[in-house]
N, C-alpha and C. Protein backbone atom coordinates (compact mmCIF):
# COMPACT_ATOMS: atom_id res chain seq x y z
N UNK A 1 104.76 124.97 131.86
CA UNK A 1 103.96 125.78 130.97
C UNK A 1 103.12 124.84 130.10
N UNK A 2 101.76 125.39 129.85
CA UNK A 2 100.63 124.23 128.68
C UNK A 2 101.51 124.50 127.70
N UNK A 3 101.17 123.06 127.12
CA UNK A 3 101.77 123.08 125.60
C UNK A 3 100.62 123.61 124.85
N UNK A 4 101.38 124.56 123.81
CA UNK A 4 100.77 124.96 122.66
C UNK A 4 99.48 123.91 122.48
N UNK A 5 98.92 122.94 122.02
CA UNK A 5 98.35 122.49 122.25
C UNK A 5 96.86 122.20 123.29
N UNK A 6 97.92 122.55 124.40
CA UNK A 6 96.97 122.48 125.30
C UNK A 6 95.96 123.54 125.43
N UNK A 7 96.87 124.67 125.13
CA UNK A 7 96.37 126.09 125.14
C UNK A 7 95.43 126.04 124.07
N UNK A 8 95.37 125.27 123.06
CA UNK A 8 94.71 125.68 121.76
C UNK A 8 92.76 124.90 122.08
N UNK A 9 93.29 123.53 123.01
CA UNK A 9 91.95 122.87 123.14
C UNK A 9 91.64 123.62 124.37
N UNK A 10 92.23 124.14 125.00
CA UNK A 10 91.41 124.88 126.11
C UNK A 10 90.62 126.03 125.78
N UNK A 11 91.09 126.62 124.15
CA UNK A 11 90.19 127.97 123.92
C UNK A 11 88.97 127.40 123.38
N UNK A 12 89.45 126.20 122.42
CA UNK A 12 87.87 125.33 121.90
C UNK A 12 87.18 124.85 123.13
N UNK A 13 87.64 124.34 124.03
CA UNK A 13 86.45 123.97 125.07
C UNK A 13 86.10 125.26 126.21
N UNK A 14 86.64 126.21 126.06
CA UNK A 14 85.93 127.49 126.81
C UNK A 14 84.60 128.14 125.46
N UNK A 15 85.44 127.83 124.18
CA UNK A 15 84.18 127.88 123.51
C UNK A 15 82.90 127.26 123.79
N UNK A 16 83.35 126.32 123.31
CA UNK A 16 82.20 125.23 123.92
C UNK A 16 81.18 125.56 124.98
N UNK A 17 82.11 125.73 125.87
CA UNK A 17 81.24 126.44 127.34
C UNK A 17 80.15 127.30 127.08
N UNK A 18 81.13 128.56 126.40
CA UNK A 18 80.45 129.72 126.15
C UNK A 18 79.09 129.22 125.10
N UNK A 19 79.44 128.88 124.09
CA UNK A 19 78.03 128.32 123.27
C UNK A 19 77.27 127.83 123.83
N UNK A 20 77.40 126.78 125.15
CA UNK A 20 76.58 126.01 125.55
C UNK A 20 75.63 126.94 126.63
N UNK A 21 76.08 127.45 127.11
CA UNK A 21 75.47 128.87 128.12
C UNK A 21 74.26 129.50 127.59
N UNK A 22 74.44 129.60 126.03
CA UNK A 22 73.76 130.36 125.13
C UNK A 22 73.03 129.66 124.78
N UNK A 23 73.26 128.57 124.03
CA UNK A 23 72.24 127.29 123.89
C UNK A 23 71.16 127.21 125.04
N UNK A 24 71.59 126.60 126.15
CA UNK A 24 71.12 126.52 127.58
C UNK A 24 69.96 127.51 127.89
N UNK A 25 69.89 128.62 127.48
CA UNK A 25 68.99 129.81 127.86
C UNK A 25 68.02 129.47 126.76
N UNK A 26 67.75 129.06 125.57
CA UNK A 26 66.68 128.93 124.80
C UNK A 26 65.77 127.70 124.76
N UNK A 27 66.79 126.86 126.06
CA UNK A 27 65.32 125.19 126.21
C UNK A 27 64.20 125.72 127.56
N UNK A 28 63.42 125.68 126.77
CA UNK A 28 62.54 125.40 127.79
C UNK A 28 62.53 124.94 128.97
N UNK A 29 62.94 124.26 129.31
CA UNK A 29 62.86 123.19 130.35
C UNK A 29 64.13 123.86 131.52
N UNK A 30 64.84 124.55 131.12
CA UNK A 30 65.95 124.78 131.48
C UNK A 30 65.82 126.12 132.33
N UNK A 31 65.06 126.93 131.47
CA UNK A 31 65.16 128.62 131.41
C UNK A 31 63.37 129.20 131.59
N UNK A 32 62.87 130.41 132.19
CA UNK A 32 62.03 130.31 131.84
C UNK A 32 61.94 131.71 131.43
N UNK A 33 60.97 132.72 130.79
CA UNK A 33 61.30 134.24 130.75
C UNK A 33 61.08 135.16 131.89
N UNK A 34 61.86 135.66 132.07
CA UNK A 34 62.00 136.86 133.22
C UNK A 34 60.03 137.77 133.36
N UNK A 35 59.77 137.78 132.09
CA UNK A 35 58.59 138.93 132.29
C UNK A 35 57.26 137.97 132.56
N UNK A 36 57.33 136.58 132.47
CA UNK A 36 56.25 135.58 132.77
C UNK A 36 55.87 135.71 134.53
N UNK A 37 57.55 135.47 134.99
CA UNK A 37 57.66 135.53 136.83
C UNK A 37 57.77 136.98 137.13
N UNK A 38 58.26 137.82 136.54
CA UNK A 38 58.74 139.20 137.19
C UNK A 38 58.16 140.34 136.37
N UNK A 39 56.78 140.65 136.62
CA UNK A 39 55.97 142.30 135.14
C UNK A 39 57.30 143.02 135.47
N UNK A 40 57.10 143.93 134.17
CA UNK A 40 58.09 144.56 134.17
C UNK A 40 59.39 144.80 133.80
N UNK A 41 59.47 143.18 133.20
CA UNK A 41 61.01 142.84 132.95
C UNK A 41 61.13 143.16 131.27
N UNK A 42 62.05 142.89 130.84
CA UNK A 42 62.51 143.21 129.39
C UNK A 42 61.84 142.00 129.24
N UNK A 43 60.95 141.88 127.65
CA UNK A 43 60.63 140.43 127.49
C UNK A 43 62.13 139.72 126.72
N UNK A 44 62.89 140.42 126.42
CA UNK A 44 63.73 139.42 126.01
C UNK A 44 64.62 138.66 126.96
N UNK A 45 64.43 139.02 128.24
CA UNK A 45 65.39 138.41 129.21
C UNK A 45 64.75 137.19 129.93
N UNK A 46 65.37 136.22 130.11
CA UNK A 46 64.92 134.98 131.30
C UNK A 46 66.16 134.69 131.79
N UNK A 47 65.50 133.50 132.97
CA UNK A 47 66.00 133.24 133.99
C UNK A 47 66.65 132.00 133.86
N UNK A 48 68.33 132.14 133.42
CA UNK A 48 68.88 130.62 133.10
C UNK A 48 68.53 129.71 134.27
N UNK A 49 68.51 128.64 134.59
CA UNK A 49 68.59 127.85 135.49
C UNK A 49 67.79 128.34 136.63
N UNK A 50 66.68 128.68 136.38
CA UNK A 50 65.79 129.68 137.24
C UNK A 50 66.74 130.66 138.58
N UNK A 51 67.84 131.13 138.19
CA UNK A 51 68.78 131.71 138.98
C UNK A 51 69.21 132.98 138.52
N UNK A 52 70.05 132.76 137.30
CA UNK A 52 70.70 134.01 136.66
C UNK A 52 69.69 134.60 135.26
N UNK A 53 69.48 135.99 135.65
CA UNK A 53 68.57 136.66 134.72
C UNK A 53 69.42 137.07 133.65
N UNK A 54 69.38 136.73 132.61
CA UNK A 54 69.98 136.46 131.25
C UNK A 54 69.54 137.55 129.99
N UNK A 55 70.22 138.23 129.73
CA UNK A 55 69.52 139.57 128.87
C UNK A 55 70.50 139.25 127.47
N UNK A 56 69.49 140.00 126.20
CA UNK A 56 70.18 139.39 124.71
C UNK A 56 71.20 139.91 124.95
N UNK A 57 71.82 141.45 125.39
CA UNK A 57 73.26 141.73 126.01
C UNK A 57 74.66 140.82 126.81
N UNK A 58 73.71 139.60 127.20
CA UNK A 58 74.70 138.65 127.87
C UNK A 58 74.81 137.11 126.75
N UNK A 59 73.44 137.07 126.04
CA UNK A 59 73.66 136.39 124.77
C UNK A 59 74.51 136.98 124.11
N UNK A 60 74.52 138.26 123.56
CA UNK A 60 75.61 138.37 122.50
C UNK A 60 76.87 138.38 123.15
N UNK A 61 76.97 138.84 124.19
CA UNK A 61 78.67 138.65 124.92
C UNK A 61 79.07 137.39 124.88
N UNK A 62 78.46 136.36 125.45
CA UNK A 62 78.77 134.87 125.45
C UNK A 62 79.04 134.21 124.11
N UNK A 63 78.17 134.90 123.02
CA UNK A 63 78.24 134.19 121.84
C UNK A 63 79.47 134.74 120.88
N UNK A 64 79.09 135.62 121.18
CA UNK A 64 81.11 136.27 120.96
C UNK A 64 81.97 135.98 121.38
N UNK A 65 82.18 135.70 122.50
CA UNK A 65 82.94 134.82 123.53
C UNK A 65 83.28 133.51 122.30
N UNK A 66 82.21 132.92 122.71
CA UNK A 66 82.69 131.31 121.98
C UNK A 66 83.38 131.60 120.44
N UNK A 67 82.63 132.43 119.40
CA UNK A 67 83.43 132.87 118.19
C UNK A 67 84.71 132.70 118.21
N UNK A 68 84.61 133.83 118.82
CA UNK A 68 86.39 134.85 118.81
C UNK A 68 87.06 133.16 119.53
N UNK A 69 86.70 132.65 120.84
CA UNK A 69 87.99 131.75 121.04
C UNK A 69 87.69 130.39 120.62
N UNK A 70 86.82 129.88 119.54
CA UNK A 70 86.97 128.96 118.25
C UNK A 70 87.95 129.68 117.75
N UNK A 71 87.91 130.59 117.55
CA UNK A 71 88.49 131.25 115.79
C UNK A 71 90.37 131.07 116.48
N UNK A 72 90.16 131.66 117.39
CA UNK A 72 91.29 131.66 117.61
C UNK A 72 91.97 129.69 118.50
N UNK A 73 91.68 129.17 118.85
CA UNK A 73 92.07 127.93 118.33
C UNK A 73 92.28 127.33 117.63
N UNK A 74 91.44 127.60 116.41
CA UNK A 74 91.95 127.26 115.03
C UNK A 74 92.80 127.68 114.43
N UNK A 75 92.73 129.11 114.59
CA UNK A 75 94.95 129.65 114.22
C UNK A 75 95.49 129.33 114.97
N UNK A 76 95.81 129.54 116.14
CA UNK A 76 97.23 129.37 116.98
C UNK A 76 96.90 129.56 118.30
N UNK A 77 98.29 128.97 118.87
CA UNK A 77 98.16 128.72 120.41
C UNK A 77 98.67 130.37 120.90
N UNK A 78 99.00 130.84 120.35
CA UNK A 78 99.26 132.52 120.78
C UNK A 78 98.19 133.85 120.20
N UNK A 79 97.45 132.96 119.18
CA UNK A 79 95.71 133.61 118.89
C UNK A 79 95.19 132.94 120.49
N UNK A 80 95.05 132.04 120.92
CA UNK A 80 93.73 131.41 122.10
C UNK A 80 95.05 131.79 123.05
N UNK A 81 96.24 131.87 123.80
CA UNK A 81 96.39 132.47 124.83
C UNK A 81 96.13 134.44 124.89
N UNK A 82 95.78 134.69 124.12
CA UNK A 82 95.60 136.68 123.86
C UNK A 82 93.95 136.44 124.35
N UNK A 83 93.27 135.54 123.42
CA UNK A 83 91.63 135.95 123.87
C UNK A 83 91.25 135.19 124.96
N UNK A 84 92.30 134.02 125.22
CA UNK A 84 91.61 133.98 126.55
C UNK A 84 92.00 134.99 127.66
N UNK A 85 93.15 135.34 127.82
CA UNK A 85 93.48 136.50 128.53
C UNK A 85 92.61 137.53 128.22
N UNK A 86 91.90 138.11 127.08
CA UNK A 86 91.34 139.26 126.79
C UNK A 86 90.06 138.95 127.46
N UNK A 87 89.63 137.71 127.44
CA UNK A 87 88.32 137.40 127.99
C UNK A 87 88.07 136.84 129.47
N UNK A 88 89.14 136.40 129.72
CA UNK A 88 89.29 135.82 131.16
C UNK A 88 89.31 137.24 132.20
N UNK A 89 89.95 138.31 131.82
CA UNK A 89 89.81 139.27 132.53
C UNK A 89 89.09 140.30 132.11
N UNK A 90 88.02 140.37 131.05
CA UNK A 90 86.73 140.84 130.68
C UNK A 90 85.85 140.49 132.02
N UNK A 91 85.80 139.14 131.79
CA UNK A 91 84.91 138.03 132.74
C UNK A 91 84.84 138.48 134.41
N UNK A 92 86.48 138.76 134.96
CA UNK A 92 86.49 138.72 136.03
C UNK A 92 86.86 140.36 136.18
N UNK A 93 86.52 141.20 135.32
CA UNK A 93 86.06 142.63 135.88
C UNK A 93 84.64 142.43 135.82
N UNK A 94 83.91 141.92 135.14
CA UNK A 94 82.76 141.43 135.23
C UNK A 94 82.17 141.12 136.73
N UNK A 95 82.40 139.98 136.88
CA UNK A 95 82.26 139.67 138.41
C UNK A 95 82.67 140.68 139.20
N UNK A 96 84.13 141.45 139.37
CA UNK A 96 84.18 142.48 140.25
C UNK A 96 83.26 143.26 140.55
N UNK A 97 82.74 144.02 139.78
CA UNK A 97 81.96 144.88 139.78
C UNK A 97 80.66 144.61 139.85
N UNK A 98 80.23 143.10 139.49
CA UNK A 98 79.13 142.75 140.09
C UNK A 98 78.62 142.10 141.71
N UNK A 99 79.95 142.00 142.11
CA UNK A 99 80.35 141.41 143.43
C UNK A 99 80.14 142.83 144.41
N UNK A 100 80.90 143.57 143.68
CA UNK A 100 80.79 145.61 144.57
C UNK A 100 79.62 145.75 144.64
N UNK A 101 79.18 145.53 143.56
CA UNK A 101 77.66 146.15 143.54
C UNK A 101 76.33 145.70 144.61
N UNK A 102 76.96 144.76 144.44
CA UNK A 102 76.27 143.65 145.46
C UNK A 102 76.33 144.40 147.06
N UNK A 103 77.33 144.14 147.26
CA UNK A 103 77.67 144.76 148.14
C UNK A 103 77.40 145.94 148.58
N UNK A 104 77.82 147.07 148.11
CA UNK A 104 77.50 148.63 148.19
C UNK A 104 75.26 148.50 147.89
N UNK A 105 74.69 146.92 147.58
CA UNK A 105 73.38 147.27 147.45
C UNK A 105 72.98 146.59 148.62
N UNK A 106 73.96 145.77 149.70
CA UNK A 106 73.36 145.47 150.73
C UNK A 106 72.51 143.94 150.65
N UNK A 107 73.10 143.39 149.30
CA UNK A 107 72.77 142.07 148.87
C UNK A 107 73.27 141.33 149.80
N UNK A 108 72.26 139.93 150.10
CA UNK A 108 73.28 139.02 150.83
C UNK A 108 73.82 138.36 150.17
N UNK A 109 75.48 138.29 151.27
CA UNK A 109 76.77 138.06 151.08
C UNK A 109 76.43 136.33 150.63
N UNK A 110 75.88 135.62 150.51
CA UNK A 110 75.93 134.26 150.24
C UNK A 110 75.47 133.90 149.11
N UNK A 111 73.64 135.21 148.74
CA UNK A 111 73.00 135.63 147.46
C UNK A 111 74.08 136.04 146.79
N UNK A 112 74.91 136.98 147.22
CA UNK A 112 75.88 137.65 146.12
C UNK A 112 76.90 137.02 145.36
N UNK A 113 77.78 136.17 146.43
CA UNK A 113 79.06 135.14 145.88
C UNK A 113 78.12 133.81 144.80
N UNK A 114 77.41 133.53 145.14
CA UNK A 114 77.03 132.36 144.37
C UNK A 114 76.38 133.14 143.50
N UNK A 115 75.79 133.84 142.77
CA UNK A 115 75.31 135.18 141.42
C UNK A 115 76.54 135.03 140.70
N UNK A 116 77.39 135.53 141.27
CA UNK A 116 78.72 135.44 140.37
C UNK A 116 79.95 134.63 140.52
N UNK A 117 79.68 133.76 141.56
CA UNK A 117 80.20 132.72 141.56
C UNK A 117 80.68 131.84 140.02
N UNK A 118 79.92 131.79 138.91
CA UNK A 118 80.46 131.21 137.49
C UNK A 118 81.15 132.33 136.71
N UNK A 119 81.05 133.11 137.01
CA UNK A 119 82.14 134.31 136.27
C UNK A 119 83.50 134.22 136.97
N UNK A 120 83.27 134.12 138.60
CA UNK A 120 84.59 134.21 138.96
C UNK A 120 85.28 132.66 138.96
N UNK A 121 84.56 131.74 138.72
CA UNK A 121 84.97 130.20 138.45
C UNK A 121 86.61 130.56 136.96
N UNK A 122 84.88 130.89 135.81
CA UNK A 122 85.40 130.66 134.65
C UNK A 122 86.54 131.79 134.28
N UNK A 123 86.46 132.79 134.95
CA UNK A 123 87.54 133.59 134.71
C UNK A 123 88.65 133.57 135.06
N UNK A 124 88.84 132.71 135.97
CA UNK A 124 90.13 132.46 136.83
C UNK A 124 90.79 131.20 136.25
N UNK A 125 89.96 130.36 135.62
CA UNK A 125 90.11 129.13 135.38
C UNK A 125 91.29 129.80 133.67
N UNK A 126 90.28 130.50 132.87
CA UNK A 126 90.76 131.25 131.68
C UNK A 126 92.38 132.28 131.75
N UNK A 127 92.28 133.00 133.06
CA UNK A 127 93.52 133.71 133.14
C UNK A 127 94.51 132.29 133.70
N UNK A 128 94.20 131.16 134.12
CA UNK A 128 95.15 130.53 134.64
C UNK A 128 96.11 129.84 133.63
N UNK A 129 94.90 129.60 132.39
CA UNK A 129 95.26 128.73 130.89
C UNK A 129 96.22 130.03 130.31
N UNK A 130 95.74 131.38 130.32
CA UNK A 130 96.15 131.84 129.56
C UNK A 130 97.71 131.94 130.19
N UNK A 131 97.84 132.19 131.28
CA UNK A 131 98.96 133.46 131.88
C UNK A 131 100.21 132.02 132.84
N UNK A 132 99.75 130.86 132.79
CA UNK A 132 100.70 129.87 133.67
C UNK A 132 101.82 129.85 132.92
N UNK A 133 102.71 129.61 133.72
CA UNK A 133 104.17 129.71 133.53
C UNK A 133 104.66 130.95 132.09
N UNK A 134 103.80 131.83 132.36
CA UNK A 134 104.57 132.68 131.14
C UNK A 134 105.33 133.37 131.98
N UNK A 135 105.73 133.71 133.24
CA UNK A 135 106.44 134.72 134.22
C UNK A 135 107.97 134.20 134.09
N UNK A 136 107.83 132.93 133.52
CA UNK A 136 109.65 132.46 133.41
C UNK A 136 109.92 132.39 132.16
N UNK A 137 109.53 132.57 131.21
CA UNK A 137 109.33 132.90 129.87
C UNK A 137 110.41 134.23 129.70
N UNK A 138 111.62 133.65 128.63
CA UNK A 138 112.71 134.63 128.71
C UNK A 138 112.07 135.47 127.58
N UNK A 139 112.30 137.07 127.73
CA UNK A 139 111.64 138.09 126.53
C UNK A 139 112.83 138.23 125.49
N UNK A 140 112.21 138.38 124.81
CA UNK A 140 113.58 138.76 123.39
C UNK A 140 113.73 140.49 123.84
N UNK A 141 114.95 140.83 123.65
CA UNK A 141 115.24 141.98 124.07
C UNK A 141 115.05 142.85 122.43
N UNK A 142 115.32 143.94 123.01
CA UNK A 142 115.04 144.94 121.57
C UNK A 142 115.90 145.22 120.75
């Protein structure tokens, strides 16, 4: 099982992540806006890494993201194993349903896995920090 510890720098560096995602979408060089390449688009949305179309809806999720699991690294290793669990499987219903969708729209299967390919990375990576070796973890009875 991670030590307390471990659990605590793993919620600061999924922060990290998450901030940096958010960061990442406002350089220039990086990102460009969705309604420049595509009429029609929301002008607030662009294209991270000229790949994933990025809407202020996925800014504020991400940037909440990083908050909540700073905040909770800084209290405790049982504050950052709850939000990463709360967020690790946010993340990867996320991807589910963007993976279905895909699918049921007849997307290609190679277009589709690599789209959400970093949701299902980082979400799995997050339920693994959160949820490893807690299954042998004796419960206090009532």
């Amino acid at each position: 099982m991670p030590s307390d510890r471990t659990i605590r720098f793993g919620a600061a560096a999924f922060s990290l992540v998450f901030a940096g995602v958010v960061l990442l979408g406002y350089l220039p060089g990086v990102n460009a806006p969705v309604h420049q390449h595509h009429p029609g688009m929301d002008p607030g949305e662009h294209l991270l890494l000229g790949t994933y179309k990025i809407s202020l809806l996925d800014d504020v999720t991400h940037g909440l993201t990083a908050l909540l699991l700073l905040v909770a690294s800084l209290y405790s290793a049982r504050a950052s194993r709850l939000f990463l669990a709360v967020f690790g499987s946010y993340y990867a219903v996320d991807a589910a349903i963007y993976l279905i969708t895909g699918v049921l729209q007849q997307s290609p299967l190679k277009s589709n896995v690599l789209l959400n390919l970093p949701h299902v990375i980082v979400s799995s990576a997050m339920l693994a920090l959160a949820y490893r070796g807690r299954a042998n973890v004796p419960r206090k009875s009532s």
